[in-house]
C-alpha atoms as a PDB file:
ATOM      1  CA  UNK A   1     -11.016  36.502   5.883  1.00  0.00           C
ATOM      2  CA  UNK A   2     -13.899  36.948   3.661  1.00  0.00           C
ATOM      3  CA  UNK A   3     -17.367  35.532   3.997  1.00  0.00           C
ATOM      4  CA  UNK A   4     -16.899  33.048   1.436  1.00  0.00           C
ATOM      5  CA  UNK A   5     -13.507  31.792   2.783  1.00  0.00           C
ATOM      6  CA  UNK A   6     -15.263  32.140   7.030  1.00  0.00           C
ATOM      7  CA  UNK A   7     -18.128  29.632   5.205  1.00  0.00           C
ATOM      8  CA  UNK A   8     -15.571  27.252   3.784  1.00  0.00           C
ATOM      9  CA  UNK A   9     -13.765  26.683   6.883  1.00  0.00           C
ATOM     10  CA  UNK A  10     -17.359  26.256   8.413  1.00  0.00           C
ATOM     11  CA  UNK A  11     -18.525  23.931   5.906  1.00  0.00           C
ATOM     12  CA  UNK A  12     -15.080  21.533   5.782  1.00  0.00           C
ATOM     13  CA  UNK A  13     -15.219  21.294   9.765  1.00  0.00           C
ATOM     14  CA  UNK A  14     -19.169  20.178   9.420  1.00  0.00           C
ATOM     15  CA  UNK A  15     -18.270  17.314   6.752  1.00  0.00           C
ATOM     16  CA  UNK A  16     -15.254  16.008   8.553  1.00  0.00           C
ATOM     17  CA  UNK A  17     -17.024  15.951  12.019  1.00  0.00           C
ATOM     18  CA  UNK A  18     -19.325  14.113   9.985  1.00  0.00           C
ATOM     19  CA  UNK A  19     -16.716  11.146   8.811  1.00  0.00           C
ATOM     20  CA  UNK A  20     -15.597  12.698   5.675  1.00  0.00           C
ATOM     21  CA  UNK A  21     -12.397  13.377   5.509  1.00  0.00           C
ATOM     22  CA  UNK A  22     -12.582  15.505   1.958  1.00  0.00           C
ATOM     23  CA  UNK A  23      -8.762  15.747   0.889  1.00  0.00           C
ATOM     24  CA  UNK A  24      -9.858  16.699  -2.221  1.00  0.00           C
ATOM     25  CA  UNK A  25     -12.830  18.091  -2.281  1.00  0.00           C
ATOM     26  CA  UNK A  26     -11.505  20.703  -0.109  1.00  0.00           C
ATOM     27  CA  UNK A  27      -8.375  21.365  -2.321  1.00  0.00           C
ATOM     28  CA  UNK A  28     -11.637  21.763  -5.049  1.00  0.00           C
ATOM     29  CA  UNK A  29     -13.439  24.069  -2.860  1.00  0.00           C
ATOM     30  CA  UNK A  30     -10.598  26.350  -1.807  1.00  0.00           C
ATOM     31  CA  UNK A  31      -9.925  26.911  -5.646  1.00  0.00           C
ATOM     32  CA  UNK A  32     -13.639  27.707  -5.823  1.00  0.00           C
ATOM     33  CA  UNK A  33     -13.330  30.148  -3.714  1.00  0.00           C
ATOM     34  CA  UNK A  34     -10.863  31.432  -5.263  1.00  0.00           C
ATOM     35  CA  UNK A  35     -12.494  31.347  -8.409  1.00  0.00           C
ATOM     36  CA  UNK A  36     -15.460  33.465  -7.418  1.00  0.00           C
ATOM     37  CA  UNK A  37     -12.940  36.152  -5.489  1.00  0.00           C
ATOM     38  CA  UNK A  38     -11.312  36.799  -8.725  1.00  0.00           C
ATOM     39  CA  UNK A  39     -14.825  37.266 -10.289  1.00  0.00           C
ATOM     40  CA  UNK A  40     -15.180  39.724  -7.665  1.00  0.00           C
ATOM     41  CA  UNK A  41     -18.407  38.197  -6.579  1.00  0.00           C
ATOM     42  CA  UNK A  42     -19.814  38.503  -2.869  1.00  0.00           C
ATOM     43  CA  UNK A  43     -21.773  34.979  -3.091  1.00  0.00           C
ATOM     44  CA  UNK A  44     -22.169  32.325  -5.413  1.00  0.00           C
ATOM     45  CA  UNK A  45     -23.844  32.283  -8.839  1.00  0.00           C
ATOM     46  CA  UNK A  46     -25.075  29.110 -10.390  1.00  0.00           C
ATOM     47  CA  UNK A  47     -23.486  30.986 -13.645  1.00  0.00           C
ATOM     48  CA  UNK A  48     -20.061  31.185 -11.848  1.00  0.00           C
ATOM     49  CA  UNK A  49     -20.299  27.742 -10.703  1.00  0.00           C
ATOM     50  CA  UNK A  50     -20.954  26.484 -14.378  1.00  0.00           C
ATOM     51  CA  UNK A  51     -17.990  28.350 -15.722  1.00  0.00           C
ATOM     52  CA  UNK A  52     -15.535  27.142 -12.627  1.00  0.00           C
ATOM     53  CA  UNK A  53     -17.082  23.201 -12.971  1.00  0.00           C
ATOM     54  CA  UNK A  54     -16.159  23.370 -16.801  1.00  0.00           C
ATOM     55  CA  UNK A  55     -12.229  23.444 -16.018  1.00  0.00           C
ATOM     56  CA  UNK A  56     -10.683  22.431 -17.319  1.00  0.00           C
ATOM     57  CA  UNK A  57     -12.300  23.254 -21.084  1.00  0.00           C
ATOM     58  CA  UNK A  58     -10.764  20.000 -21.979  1.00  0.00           C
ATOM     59  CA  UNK A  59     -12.046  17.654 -19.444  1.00  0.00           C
ATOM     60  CA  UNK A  60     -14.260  14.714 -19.325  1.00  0.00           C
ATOM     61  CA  UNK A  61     -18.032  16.186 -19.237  1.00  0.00           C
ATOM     62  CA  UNK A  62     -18.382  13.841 -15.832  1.00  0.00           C
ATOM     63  CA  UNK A  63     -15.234  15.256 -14.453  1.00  0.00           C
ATOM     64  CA  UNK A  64     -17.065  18.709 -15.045  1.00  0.00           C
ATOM     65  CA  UNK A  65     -20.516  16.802 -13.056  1.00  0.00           C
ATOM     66  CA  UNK A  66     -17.973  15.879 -10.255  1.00  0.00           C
ATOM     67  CA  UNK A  67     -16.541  19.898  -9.646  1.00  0.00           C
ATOM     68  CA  UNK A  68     -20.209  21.168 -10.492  1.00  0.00           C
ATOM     69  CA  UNK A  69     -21.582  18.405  -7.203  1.00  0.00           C
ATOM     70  CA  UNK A  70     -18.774  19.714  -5.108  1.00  0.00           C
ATOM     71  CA  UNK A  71     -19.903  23.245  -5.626  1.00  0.00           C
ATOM     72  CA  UNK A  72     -23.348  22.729  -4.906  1.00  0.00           C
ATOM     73  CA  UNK A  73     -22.720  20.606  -1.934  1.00  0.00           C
ATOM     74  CA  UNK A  74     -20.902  24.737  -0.650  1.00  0.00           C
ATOM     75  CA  UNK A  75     -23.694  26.200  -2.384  1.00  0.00           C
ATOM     76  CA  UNK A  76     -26.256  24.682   0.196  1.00  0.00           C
ATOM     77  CA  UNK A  77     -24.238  25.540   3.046  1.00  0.00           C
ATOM     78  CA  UNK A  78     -23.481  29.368   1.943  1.00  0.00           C
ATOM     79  CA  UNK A  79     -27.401  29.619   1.141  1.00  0.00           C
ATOM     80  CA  UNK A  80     -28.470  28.636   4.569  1.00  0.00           C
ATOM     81  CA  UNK A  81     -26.414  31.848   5.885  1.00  0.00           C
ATOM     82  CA  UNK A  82     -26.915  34.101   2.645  1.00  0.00           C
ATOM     83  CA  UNK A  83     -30.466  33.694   1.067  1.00  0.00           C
ATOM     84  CA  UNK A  84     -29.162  35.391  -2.147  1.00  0.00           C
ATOM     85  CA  UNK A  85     -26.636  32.582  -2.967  1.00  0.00           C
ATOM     86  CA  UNK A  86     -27.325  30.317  -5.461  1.00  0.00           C
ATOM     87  CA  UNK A  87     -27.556  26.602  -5.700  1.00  0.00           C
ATOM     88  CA  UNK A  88     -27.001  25.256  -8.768  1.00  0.00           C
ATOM     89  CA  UNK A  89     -29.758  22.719 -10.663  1.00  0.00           C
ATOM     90  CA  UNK A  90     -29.069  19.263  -9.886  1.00  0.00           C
ATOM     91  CA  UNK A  91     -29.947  18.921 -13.715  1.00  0.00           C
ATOM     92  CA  UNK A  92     -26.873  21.235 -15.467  1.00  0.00           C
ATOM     93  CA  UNK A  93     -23.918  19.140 -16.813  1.00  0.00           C
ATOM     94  CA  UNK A  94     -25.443  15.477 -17.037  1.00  0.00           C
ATOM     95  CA  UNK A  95     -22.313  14.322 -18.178  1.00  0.00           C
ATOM     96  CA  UNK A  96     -21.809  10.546 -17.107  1.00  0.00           C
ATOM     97  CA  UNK A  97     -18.342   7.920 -17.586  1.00  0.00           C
ATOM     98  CA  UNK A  98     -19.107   4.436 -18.424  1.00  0.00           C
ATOM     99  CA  UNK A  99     -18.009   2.044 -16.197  1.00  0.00           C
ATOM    100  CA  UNK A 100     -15.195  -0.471 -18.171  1.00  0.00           C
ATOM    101  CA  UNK A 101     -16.382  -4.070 -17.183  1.00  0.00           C
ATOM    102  CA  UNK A 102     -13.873  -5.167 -14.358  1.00  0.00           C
ATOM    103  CA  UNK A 103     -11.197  -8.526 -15.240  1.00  0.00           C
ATOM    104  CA  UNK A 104     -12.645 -11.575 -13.585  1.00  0.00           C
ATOM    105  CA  UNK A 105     -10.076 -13.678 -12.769  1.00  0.00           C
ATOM    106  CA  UNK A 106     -10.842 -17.406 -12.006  1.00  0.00           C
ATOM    107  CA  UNK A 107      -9.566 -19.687  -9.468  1.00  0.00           C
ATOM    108  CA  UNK A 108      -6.515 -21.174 -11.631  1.00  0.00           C
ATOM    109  CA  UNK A 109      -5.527 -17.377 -12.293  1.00  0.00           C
ATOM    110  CA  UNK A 110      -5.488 -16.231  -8.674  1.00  0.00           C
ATOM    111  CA  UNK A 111      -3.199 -19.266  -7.762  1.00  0.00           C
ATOM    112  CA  UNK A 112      -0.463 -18.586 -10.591  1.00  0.00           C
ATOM    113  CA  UNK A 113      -0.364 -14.726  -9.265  1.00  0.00           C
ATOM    114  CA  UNK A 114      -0.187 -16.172  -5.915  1.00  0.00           C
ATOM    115  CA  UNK A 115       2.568 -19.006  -6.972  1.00  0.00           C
ATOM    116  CA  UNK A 116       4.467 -16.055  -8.772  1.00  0.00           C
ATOM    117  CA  UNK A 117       4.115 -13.693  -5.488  1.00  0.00           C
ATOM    118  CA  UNK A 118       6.053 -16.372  -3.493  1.00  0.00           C
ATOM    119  CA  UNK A 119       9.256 -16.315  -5.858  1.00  0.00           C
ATOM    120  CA  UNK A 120      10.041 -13.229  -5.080  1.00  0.00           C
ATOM    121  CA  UNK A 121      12.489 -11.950  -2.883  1.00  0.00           C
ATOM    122  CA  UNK A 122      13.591 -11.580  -0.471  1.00  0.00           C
ATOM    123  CA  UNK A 123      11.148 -14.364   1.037  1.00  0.00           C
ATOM    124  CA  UNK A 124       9.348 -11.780   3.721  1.00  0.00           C
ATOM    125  CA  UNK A 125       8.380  -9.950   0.550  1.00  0.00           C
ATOM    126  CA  UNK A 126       7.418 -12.963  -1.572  1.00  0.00           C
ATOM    127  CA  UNK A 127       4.997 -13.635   1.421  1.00  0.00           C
ATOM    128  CA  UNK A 128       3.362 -11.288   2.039  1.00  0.00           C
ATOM    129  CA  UNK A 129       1.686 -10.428  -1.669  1.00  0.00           C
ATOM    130  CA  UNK A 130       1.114 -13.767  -2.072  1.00  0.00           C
ATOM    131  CA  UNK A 131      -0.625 -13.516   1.534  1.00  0.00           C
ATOM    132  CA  UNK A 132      -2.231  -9.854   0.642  1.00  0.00           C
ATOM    133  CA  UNK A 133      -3.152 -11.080  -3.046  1.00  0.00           C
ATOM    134  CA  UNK A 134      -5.318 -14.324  -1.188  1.00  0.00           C
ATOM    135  CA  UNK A 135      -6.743 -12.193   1.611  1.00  0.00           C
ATOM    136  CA  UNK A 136      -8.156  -9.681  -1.628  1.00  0.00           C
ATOM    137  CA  UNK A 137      -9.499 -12.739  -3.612  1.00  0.00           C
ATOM    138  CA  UNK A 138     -11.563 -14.561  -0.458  1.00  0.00           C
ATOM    139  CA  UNK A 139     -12.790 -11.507   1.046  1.00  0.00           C
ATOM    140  CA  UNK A 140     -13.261  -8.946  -1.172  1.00  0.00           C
ATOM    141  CA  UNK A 141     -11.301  -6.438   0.626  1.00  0.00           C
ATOM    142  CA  UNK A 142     -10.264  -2.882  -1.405  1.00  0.00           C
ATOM    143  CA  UNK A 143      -6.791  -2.812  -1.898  1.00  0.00           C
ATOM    144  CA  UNK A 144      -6.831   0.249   0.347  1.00  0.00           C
ATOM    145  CA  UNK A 145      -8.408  -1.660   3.062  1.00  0.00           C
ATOM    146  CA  UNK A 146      -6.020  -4.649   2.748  1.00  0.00           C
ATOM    147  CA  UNK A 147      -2.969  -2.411   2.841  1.00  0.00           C
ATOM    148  CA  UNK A 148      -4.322  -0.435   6.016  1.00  0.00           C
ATOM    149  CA  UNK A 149      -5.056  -3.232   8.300  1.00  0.00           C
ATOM    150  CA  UNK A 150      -3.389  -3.103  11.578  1.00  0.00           C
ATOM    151  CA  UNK A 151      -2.546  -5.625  13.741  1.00  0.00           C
ATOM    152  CA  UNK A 152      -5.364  -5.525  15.888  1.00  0.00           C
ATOM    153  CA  UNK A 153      -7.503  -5.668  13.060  1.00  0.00           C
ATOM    154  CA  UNK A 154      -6.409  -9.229  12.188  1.00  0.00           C
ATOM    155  CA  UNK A 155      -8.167 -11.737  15.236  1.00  0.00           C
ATOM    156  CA  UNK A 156      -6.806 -15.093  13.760  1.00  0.00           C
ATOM    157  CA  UNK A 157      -8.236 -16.284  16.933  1.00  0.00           C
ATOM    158  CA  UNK A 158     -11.705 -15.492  16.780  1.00  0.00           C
ATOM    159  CA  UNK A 159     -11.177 -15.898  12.581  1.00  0.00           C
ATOM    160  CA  UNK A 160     -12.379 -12.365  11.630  1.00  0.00           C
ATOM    161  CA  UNK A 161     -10.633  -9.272   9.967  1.00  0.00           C
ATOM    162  CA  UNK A 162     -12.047  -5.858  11.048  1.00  0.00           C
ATOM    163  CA  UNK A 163     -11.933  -3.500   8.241  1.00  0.00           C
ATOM    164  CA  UNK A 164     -12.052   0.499   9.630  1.00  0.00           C
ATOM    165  CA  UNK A 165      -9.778   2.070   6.666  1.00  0.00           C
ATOM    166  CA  UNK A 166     -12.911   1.412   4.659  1.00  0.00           C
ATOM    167  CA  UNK A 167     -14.747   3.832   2.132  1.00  0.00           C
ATOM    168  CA  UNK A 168     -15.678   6.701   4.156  1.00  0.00           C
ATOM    169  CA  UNK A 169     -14.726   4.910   7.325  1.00  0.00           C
ATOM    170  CA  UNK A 170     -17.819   2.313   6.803  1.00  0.00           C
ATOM    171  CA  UNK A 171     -16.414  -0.010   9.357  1.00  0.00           C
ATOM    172  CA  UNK A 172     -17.294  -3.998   9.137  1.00  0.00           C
ATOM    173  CA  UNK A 173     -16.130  -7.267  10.281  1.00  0.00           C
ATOM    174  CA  UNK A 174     -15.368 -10.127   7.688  1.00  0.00           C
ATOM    175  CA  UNK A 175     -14.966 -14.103   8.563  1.00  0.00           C
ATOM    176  CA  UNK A 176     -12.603 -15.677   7.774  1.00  0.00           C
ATOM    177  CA  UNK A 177     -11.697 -19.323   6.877  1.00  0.00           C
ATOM    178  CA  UNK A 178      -9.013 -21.292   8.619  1.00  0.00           C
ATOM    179  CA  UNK A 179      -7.295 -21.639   5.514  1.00  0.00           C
ATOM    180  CA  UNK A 180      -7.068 -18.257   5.429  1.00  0.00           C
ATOM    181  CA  UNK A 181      -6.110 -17.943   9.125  1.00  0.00           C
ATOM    182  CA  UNK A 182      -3.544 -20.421   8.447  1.00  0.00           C
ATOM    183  CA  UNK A 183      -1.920 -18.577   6.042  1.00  0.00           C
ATOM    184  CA  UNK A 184      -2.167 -15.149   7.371  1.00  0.00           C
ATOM    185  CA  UNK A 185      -0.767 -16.733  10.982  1.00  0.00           C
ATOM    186  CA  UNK A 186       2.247 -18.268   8.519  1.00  0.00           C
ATOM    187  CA  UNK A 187       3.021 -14.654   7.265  1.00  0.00           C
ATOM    188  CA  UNK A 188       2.877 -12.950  10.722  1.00  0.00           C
ATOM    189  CA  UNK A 189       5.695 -15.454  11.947  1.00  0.00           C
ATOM    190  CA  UNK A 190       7.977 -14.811   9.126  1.00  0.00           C
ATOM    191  CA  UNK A 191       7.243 -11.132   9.438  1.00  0.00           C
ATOM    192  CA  UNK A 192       7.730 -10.487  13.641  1.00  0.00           C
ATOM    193  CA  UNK A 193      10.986 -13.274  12.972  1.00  0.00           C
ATOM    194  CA  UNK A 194      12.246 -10.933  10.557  1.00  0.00           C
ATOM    195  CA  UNK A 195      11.243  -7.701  11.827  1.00  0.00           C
ATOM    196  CA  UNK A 196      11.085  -8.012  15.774  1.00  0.00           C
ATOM    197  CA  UNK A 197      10.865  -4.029  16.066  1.00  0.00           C
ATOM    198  CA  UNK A 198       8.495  -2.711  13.501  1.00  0.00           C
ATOM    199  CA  UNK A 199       7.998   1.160  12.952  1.00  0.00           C
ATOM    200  CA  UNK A 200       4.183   1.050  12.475  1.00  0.00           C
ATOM    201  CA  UNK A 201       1.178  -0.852  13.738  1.00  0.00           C
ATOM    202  CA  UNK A 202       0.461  -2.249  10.461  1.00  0.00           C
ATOM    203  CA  UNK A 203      -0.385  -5.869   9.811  1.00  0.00           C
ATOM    204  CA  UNK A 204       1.563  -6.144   5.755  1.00  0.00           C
ATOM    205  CA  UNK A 205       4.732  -4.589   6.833  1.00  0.00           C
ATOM    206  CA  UNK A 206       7.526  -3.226   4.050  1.00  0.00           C
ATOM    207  CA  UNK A 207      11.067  -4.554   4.080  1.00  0.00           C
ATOM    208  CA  UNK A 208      11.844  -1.212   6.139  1.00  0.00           C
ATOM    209  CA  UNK A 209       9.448  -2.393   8.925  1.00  0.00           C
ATOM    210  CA  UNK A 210       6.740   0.550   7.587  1.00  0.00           C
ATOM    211  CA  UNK A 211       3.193   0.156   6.233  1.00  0.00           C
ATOM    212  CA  UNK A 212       3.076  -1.242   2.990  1.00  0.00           C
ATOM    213  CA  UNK A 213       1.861   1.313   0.330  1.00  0.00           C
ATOM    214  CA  UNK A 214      -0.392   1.031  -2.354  1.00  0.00           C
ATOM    215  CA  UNK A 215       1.903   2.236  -4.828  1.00  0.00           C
ATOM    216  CA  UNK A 216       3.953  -1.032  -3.774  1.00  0.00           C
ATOM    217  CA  UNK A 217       1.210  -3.116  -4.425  1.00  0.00           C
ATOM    218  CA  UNK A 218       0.573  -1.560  -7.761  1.00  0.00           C
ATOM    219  CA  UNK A 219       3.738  -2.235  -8.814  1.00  0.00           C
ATOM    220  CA  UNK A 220       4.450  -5.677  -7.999  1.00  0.00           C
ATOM    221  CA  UNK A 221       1.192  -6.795  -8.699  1.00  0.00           C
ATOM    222  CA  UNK A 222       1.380  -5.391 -12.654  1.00  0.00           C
ATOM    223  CA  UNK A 223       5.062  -7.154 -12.561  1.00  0.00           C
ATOM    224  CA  UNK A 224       2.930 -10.363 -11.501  1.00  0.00           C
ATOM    225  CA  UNK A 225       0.297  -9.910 -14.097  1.00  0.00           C
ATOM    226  CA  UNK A 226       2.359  -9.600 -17.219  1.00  0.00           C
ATOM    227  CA  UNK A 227       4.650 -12.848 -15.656  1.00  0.00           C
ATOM    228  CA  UNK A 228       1.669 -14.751 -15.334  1.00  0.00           C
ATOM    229  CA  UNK A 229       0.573 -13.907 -18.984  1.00  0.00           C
ATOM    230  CA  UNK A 230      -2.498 -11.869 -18.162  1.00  0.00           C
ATOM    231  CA  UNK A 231      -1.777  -8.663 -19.750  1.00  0.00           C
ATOM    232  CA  UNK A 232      -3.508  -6.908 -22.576  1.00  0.00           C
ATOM    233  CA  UNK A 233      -6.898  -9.836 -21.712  1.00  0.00           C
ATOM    234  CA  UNK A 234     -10.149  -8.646 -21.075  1.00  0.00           C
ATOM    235  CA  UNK A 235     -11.862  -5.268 -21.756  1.00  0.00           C
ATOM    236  CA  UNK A 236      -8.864  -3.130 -19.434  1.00  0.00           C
ATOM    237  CA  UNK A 237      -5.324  -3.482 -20.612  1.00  0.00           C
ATOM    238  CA  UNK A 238      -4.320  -4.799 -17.824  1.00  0.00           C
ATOM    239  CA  UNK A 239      -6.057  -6.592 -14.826  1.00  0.00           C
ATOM    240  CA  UNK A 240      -5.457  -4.469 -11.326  1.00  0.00           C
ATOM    241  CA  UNK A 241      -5.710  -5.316  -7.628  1.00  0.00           C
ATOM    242  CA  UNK A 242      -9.407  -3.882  -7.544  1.00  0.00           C
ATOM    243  CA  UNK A 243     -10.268  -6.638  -9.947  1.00  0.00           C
ATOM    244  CA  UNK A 244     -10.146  -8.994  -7.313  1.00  0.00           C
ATOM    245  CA  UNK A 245     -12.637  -7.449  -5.381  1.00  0.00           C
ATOM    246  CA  UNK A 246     -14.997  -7.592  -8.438  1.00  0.00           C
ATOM    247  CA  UNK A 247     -14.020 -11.163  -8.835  1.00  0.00           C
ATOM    248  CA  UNK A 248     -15.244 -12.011  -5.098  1.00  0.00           C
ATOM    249  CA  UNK A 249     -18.699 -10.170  -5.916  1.00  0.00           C
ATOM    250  CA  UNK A 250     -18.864 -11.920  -9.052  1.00  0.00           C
ATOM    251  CA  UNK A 251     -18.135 -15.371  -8.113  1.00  0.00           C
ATOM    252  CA  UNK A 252     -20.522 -15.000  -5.017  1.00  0.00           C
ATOM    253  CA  UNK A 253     -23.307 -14.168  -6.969  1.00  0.00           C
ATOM    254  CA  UNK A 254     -22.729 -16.695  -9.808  1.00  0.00           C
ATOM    255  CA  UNK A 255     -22.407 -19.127  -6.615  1.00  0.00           C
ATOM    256  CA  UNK A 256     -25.740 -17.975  -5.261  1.00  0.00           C
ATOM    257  CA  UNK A 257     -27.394 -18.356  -8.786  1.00  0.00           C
ATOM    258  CA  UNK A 258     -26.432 -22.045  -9.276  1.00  0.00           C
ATOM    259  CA  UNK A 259     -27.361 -22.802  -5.467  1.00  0.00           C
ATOM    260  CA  UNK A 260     -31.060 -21.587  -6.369  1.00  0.00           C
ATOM    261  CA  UNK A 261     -30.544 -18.579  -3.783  1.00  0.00           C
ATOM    262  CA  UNK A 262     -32.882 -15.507  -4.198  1.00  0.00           C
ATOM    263  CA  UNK A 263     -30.459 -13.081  -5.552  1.00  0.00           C
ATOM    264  CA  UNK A 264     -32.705 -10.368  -4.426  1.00  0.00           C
ATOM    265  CA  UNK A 265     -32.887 -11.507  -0.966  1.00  0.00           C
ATOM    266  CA  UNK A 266     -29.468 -12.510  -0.570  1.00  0.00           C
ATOM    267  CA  UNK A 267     -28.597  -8.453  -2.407  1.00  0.00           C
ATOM    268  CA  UNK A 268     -28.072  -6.538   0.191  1.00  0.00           C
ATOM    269  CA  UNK A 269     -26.291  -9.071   2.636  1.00  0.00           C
ATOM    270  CA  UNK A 270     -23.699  -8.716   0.087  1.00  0.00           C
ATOM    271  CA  UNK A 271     -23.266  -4.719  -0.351  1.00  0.00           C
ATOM    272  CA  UNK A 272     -23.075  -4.631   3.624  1.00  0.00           C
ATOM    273  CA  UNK A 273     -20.059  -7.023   3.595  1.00  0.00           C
ATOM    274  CA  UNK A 274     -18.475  -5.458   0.512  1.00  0.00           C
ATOM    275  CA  UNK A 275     -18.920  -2.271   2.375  1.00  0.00           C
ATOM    276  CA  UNK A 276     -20.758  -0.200  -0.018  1.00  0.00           C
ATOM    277  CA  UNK A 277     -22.774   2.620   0.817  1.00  0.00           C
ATOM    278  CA  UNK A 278     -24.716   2.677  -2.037  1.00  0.00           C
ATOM    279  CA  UNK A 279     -26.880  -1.193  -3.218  1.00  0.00           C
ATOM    280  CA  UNK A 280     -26.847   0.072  -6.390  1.00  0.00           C
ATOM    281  CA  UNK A 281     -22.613  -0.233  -6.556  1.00  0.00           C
ATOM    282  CA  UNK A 282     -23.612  -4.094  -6.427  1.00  0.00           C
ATOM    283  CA  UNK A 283     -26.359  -4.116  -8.203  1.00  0.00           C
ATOM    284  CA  UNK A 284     -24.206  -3.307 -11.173  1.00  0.00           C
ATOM    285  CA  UNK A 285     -22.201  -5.949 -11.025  1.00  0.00           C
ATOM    286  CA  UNK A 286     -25.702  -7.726 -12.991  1.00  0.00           C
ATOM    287  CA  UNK A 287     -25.244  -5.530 -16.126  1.00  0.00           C
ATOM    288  CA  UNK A 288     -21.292  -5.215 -16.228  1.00  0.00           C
ATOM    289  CA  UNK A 289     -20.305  -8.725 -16.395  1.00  0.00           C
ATOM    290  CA  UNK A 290     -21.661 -10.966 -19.128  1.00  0.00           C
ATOM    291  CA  UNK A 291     -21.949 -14.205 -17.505  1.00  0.00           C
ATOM    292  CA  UNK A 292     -24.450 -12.165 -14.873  1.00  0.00           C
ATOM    293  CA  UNK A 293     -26.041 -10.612 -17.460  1.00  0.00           C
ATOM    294  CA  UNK A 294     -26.820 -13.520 -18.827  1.00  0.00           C
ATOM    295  CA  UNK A 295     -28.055 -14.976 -16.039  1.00  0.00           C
ATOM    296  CA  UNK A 296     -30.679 -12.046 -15.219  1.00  0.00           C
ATOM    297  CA  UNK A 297     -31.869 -12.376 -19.104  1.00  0.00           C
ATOM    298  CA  UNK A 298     -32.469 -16.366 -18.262  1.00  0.00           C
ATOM    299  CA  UNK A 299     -34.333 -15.058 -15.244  1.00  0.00           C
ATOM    300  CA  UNK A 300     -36.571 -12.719 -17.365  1.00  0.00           C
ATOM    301  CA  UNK A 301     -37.358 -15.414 -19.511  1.00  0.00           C
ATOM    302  CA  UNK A 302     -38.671 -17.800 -17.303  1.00  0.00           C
ATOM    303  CA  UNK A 303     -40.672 -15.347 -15.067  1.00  0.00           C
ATOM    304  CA  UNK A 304     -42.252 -14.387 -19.104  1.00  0.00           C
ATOM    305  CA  UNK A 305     -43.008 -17.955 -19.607  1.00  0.00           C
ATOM    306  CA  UNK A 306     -44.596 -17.967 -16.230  1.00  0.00           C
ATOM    307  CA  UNK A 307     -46.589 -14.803 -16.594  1.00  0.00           C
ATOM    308  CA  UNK A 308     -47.835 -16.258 -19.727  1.00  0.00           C
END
């Protein structure tokens, strides 16, 4: 094993003891390794690391930002153990991807997916998107966290949902209203009366008694969409799952606004329950929808007026 290849298997155990788990970036890395092997070099070059982040010639110049961040997060790593290895400028490829302004669905949308979930069948399936869809829309769950819940997770007792399949595993509790108790304890009947014997832990259970996948949800949920009549509205041809998420954070803030709330203030309380790691992943939300965007420019006038 070569020194590059010793450091990678260093470097991967580091980050995942950490809490990343690094699927990908790993696959990345081990093909950057690679990469410099074939260019028979004994350490990294920030010139090598250009010419591997730039593949392929064809991609997106933030795709290229992405490989180029993954390299340099090695790059760091390998330096600390060989001074003549090179970290590469956090200034090369400034490539960025603008963010397409998420669907906001309103209330009268969310029920017709919901009523249209229920018609399905069999009934156990009908349920439980019509369930999953409401849980997404008053909690602002990711899909991904939704779809990994176990049972545990789900205290309809104590009304709270504990999300630990979240973005690298930032765990947090969410409260939850009795309606939604009531109509998550309605879908757990149906479910343990029609599977007794379940395969998995999970709390949305396929017809097979397994986890329900994403690729499930995807599916039926795009079926829903285009029934409902939603498709080809809005600035993405069609709304996703995700979108409901955005809709929560939306509607919460437009909420706040109305109320009189600081939004400032009141900020960060909602990044920690959305789960983000980063306030400026909410913040956007200000710029990216125009009814918010609006609202700040209302705000800028009347602090102007007040200056003045």
């Amino acid at each position: 094993m070569t020194m590059l290849q010793e450091s990678l298997v260093d470097y991967l155990q580091i980050r995942r003891r950490l809490g990343f788990e690094m699927p990908q970036d790993g696959r990345l890395l081990e093909g950057f390794v690679e990469f410099l092997e074939q260019a028979g070099a004994p350490g990294i070059t920030a010139e090598l690391a250009l010419a591997w982040a730039r593949l392929p010639v064809d991609a997106h110049p933030h795709r290229w930002r992405q490989r180029l961040s993954v390299a340099r997060g090695f790059a760091r790593h390998v330096a600390t153990i060989d001074p003549t290895s090179e970290v590469p400028s956090t200034d090369l490829l400034p490539g960025h991807r603008s963010r397409i302004a998420p669907y906001i669905y309103t209330e009268e949308e969310i029920a017709a997916l919901m009523a249209a979930a229920r018609k399905l069948q069999p009934q156990l399936r009908g349920m439980r998107h019509a369930t999953l869809i409401g849980l997404l829309a008053v909690t602002g769950m990711r899909p991904g966290e939704a779809v990994g819940l176990d049972r545990q997770d789900v205290d309809l007792k104590n009304s709270v949902v504990a999300v630990r399949a979240g973005k690298q595993k930032k765990q947090r509790e969410l409260p939850l209203h009795k309606t939604t108790v009531n109509a998550l304890r309605d879908y757990a009947r149906l479910r343990d009366a029609r599977i007794p014997e379940p395969s998995t832990p999970a709390f949305f259970v396929s017809a097979r008694g397994r986890r329900m996948g994403r690729e499930e949800l995807n599916r039926t949920f795009m079926k829903l969409v285009c029934e409902v009549g939603l498709d080809g509205r809005g600035a993405r041809a069609r709304p996703r799952p995700h979108d409901l998420r955005h809709a929560f954070a939306v509607n919460t803030l437009l909420g706040w606004y109305r109320a009189g709330e600081d939004i400032d203030r009141r900020m960060p309380l909602l990044s920690t329950y959305l789960g983000h790691v980063d306030p400026a992943s909410t913040y956007w939300y200000l710029e990216a929808v125009p009814e918010l965007l609006e609202m700040v420019s209302r705000r800028l006038e009347e602090l102007l007026e007040v200056v003045s």
